[in-house]
Protein backbone atom coordinates (compact mmCIF):
# COMPACT_ATOMS: atom_id res chain seq x y z
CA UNK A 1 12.09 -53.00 -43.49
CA UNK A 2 11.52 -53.52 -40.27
CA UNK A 3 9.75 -57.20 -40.55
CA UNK A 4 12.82 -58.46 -42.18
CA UNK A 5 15.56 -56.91 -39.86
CA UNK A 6 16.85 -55.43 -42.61
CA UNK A 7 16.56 -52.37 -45.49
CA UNK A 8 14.91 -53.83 -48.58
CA UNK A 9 17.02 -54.44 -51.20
CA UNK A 10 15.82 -52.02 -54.80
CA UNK A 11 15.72 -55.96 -56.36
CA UNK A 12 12.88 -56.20 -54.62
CA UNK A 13 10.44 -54.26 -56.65
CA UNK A 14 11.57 -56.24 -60.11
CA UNK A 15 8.58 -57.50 -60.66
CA UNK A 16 6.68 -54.07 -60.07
CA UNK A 17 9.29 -51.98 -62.42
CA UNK A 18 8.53 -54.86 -65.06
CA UNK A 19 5.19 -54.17 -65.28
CA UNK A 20 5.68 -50.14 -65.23
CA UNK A 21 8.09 -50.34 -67.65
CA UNK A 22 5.64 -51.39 -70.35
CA UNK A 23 4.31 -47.53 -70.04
CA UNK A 24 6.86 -45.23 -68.24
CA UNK A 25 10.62 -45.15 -67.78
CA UNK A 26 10.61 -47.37 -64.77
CA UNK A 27 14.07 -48.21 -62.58
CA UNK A 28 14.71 -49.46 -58.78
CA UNK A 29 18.35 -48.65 -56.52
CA UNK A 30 19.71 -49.25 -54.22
CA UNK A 31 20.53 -47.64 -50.93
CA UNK A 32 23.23 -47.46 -49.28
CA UNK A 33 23.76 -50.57 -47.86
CA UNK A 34 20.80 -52.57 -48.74
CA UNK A 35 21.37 -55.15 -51.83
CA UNK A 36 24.08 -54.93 -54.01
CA UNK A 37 25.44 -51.54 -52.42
CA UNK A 38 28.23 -50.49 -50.52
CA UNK A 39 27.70 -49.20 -46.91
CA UNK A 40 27.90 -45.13 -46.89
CA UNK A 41 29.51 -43.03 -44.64
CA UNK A 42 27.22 -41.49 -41.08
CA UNK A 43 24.70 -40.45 -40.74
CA UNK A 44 22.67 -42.59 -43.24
CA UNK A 45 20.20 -40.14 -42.32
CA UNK A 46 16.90 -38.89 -44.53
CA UNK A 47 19.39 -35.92 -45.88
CA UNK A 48 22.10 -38.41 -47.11
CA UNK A 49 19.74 -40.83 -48.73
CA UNK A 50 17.87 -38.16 -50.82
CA UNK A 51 21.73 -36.46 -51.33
CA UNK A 52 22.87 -39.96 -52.85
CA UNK A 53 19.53 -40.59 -55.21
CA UNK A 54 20.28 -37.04 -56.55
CA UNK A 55 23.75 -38.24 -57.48
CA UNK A 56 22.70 -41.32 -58.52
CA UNK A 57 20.20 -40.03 -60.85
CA UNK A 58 22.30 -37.12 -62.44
CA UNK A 59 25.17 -39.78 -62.91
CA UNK A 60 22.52 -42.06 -64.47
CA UNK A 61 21.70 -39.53 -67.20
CA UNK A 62 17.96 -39.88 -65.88
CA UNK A 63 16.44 -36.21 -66.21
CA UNK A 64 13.36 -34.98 -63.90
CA UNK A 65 10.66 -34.83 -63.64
CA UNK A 66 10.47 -37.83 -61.26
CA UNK A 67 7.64 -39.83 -59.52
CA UNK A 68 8.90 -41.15 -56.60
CA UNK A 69 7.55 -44.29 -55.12
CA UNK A 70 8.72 -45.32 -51.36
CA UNK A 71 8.19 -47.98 -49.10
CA UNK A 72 8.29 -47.72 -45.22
CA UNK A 73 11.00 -45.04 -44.18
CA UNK A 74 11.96 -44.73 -47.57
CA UNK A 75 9.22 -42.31 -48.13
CA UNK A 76 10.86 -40.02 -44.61
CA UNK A 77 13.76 -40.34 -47.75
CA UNK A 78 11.00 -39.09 -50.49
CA UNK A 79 9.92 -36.45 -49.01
CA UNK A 80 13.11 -34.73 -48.25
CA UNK A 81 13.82 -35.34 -51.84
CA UNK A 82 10.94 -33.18 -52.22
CA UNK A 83 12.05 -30.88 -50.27
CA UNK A 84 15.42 -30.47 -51.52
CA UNK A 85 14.37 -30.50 -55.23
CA UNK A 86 11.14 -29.19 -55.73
CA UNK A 87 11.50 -28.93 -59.46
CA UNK A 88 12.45 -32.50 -59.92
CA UNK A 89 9.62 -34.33 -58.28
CA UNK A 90 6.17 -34.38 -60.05
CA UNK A 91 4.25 -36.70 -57.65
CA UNK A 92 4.80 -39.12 -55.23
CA UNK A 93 3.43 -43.05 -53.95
CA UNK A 94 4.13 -44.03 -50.31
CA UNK A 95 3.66 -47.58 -49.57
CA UNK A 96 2.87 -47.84 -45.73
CA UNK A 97 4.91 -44.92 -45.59
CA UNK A 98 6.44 -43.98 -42.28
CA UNK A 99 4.94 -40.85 -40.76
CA UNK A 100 7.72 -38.51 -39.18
CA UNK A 101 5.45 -38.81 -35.93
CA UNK A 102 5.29 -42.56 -35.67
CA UNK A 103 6.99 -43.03 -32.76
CA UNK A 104 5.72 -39.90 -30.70
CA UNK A 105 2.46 -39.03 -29.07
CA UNK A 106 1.27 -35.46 -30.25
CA UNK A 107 -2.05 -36.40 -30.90
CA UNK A 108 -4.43 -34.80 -28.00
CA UNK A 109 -6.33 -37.36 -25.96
CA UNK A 110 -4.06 -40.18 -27.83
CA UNK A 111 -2.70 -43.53 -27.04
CA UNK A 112 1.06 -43.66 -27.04
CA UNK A 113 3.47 -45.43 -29.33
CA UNK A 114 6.28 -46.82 -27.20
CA UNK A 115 9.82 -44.90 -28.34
CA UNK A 116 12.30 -46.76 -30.24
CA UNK A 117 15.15 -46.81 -27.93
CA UNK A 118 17.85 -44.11 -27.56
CA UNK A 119 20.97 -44.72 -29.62
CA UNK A 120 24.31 -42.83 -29.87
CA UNK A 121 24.92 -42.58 -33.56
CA UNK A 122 28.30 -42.54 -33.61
CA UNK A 123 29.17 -45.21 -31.73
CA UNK A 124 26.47 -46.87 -33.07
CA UNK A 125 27.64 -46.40 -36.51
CA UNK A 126 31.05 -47.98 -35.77
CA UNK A 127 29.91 -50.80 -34.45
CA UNK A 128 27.98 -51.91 -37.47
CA UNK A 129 30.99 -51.28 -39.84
CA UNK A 130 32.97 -53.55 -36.87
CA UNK A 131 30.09 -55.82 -37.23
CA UNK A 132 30.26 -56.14 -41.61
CA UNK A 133 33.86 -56.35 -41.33
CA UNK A 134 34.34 -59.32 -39.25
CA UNK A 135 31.24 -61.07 -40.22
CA UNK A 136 29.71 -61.40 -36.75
CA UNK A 137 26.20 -61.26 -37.85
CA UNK A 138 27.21 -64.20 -40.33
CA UNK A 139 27.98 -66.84 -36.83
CA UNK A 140 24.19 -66.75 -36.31
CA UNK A 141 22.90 -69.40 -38.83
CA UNK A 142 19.25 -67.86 -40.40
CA UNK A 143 17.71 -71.65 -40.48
CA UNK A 144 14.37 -69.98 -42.62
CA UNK A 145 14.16 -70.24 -45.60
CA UNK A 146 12.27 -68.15 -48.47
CA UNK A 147 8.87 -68.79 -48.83
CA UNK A 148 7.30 -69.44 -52.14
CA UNK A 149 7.51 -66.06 -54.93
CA UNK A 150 5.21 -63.78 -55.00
CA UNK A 151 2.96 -63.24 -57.82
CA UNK A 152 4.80 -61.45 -60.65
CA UNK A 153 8.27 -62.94 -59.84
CA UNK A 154 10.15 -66.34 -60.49
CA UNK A 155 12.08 -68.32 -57.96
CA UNK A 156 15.20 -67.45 -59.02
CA UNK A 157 14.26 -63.78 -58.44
CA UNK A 158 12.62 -64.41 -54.64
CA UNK A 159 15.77 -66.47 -54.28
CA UNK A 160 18.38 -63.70 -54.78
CA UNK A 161 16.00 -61.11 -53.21
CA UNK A 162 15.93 -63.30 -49.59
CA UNK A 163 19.92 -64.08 -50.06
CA UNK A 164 20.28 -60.31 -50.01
CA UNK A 165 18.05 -59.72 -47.69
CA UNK A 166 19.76 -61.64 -44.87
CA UNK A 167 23.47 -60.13 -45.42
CA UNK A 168 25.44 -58.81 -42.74
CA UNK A 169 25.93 -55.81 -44.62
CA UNK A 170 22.05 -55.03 -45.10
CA UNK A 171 22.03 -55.71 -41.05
CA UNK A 172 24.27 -53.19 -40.55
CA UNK A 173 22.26 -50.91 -42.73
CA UNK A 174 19.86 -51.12 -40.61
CA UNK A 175 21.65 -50.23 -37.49
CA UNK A 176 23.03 -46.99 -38.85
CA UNK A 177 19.73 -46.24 -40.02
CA UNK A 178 17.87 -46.36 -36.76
CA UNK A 179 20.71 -44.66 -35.63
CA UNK A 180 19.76 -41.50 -37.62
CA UNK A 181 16.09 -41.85 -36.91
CA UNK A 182 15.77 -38.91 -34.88
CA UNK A 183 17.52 -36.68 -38.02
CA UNK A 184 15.40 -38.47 -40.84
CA UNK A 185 11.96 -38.03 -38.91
CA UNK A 186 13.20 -34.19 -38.77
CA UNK A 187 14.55 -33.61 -41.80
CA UNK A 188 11.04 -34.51 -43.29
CA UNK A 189 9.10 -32.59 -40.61
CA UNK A 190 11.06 -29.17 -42.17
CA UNK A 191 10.56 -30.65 -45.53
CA UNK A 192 6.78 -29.65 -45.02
CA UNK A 193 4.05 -29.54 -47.54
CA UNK A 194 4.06 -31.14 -50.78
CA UNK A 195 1.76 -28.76 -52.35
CA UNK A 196 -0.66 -29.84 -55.12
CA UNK A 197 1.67 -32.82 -56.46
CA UNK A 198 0.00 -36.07 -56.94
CA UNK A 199 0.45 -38.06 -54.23
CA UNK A 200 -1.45 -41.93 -53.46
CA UNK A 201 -0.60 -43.70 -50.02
CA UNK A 202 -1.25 -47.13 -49.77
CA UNK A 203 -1.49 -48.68 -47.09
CA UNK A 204 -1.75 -52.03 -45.51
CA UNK A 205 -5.14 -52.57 -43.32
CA UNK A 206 -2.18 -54.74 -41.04
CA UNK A 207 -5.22 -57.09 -39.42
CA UNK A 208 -2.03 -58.16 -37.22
CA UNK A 209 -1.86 -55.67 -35.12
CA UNK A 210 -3.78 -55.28 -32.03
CA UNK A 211 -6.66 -52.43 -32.85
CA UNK A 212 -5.67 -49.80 -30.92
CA UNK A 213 -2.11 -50.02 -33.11
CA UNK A 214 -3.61 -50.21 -36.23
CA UNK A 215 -6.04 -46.44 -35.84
CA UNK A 216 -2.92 -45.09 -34.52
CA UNK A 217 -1.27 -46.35 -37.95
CA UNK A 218 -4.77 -45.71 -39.98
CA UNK A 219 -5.08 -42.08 -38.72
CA UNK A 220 -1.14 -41.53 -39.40
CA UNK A 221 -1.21 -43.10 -42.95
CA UNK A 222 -4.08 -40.76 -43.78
CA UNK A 223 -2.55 -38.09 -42.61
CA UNK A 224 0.20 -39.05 -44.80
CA UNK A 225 -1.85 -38.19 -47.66
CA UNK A 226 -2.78 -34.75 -46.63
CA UNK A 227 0.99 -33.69 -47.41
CA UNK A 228 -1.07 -32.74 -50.55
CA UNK A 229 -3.98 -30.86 -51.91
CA UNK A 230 -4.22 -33.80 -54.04
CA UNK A 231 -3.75 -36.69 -51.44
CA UNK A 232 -5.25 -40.03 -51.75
CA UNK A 233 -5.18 -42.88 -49.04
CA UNK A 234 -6.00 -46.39 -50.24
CA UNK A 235 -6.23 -49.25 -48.06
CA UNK A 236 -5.23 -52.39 -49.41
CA UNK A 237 -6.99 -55.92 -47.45
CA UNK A 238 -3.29 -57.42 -46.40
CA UNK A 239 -2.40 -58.60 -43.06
CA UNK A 240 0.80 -56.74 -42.81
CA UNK A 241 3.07 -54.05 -44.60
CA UNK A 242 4.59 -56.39 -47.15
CA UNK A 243 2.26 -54.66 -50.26
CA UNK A 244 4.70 -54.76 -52.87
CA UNK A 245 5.22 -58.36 -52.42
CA UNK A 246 0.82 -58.99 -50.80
CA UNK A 247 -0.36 -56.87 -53.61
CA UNK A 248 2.14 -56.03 -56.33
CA UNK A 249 -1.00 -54.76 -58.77
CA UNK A 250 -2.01 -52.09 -56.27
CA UNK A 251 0.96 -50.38 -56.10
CA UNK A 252 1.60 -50.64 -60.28
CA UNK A 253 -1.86 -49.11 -60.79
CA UNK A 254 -1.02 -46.03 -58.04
CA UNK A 255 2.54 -45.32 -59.88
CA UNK A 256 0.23 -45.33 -62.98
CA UNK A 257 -2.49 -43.15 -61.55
CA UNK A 258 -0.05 -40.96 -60.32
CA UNK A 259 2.01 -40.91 -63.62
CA UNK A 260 -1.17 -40.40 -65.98
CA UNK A 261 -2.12 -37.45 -63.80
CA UNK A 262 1.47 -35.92 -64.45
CA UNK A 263 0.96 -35.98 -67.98
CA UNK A 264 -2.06 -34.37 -68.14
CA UNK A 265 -1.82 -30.82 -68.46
CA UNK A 266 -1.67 -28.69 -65.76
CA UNK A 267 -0.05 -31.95 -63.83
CA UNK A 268 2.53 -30.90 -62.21
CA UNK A 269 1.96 -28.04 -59.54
């Protein structure tokens, strides 16, 4: 999310939900916000995000169980879910999940992540529906342009994945969404433990970063995976956290893994 200034839109897993499809009910959204959606109301906070999927689902006529698979702070959003309905969530993928610690030192003897700077939500908040509104984001020209697709998807698809990508609205998604940091990184601290569901975190050995970044991020990410008694971390050779685009196969064969354990009996605990 981060990397490209703004939330991810849910069109950017089509080529993933393709391939799961063939063997599970497969289907991407998205949040509020981000792609085709509509900005939602403050906070846009872990609690509101796992609220809205609820909704979305029930209004969907999707019935549980679910396995959830989140990418960067989407899985602070998963794991609330969790929380809120255990009986609805059978396992879980994170895909360089955020930890709820990231951006906090409580590790003894540790380096220290620098703080994402303090913001007031509310104000913050109204200043990215001022900024939508009026298109200001729109009189800075993006001069990139998309790179060539990733494996799996055609160019029409990258196309209208980048176009969404750079919106003003997705831009002010992200604003109200660092805005709520502090609550979502909370929220999924109280969520706690996610018992003895499946869960598989992938994540990105991010050869970009300077090393003492990247244990910090390592030792995080596999802590992650301890959420459960049946936690796996997998580390995946890409250079930064864009798997589902760097490695599209890795995270279709961990929704698989974690689906196939689901089925088996005795799968969901």
């Amino acid at each position: 999310m981060f990397a490209n200034g703004a939330p991810r839109p849910g069109y950017g897993w089509v080529s993933i939900q393709r391939e799961l499809a063939k063997t599970t009910t497969a289907c991407w959204y998205d949040r509020a916000g981000s792609g085709w959606s509509d900005l939602g109301p403050y906070p846009r906070d872990s609690a509101s995000q796992a609220r809205d999927l609820h909704a979305l689902l029930r209004a969907a006529g999707a019935p549980p169980p679910y396995v959830l698979v989140a990418e960067s702070s989407a899985a602070l959003d998963a794991h609330v879910y969790a929380g809120f309905y255990p009986a609805d969530v059978a396992g879980l993928v994170f895909v360089n999940g955020v930890h709820p610690d990231l951006l906090i030192d409580t590790r003894p003897g540790g380096g220290r992540i620098e703080r994402l700077p303090e913001f007031v939500g509310h104000s913050q908040d109204a200043m990215a529906q001022v900024f939508n509104q009026i298109g200001l984001y729109r009189l800075v020209p993006n001069r990139s342009a998309p790179a060539p697709p990733p494996k799996g998807m055609t160019s029409s698809e990258w196309s209208v994945i980048w176009h969404l990508t750079q919106s003003s609205k997705a831009r002010s998604a992200l604003m109200q969404e660092i805005a709520s940091w502090a609550q979502s990184t909370g929220e999924a601290r109280a969520a706690g433990s996610l018992g003895g569901r499946p869960l598989i975190v992938l994540s990105a050995e991010n050869t970009a970063l300077t090393s003492e970044y990247r244990s910090v991020w390592m030792e995080l990410q596999a802590d992650l995976a301890r959420l459960s008694a049946r936690g796996k971390h997998v580390v995946i050779n890409a250079a930064n956290g864009e798997l589902i685009y760097q490695a599209p196969d890795a995270v279709v064969e961990a929704a698989r893994q974690v689906v196939s354990e689901v089925r088996q009996p005795g799968g969901q605990r």
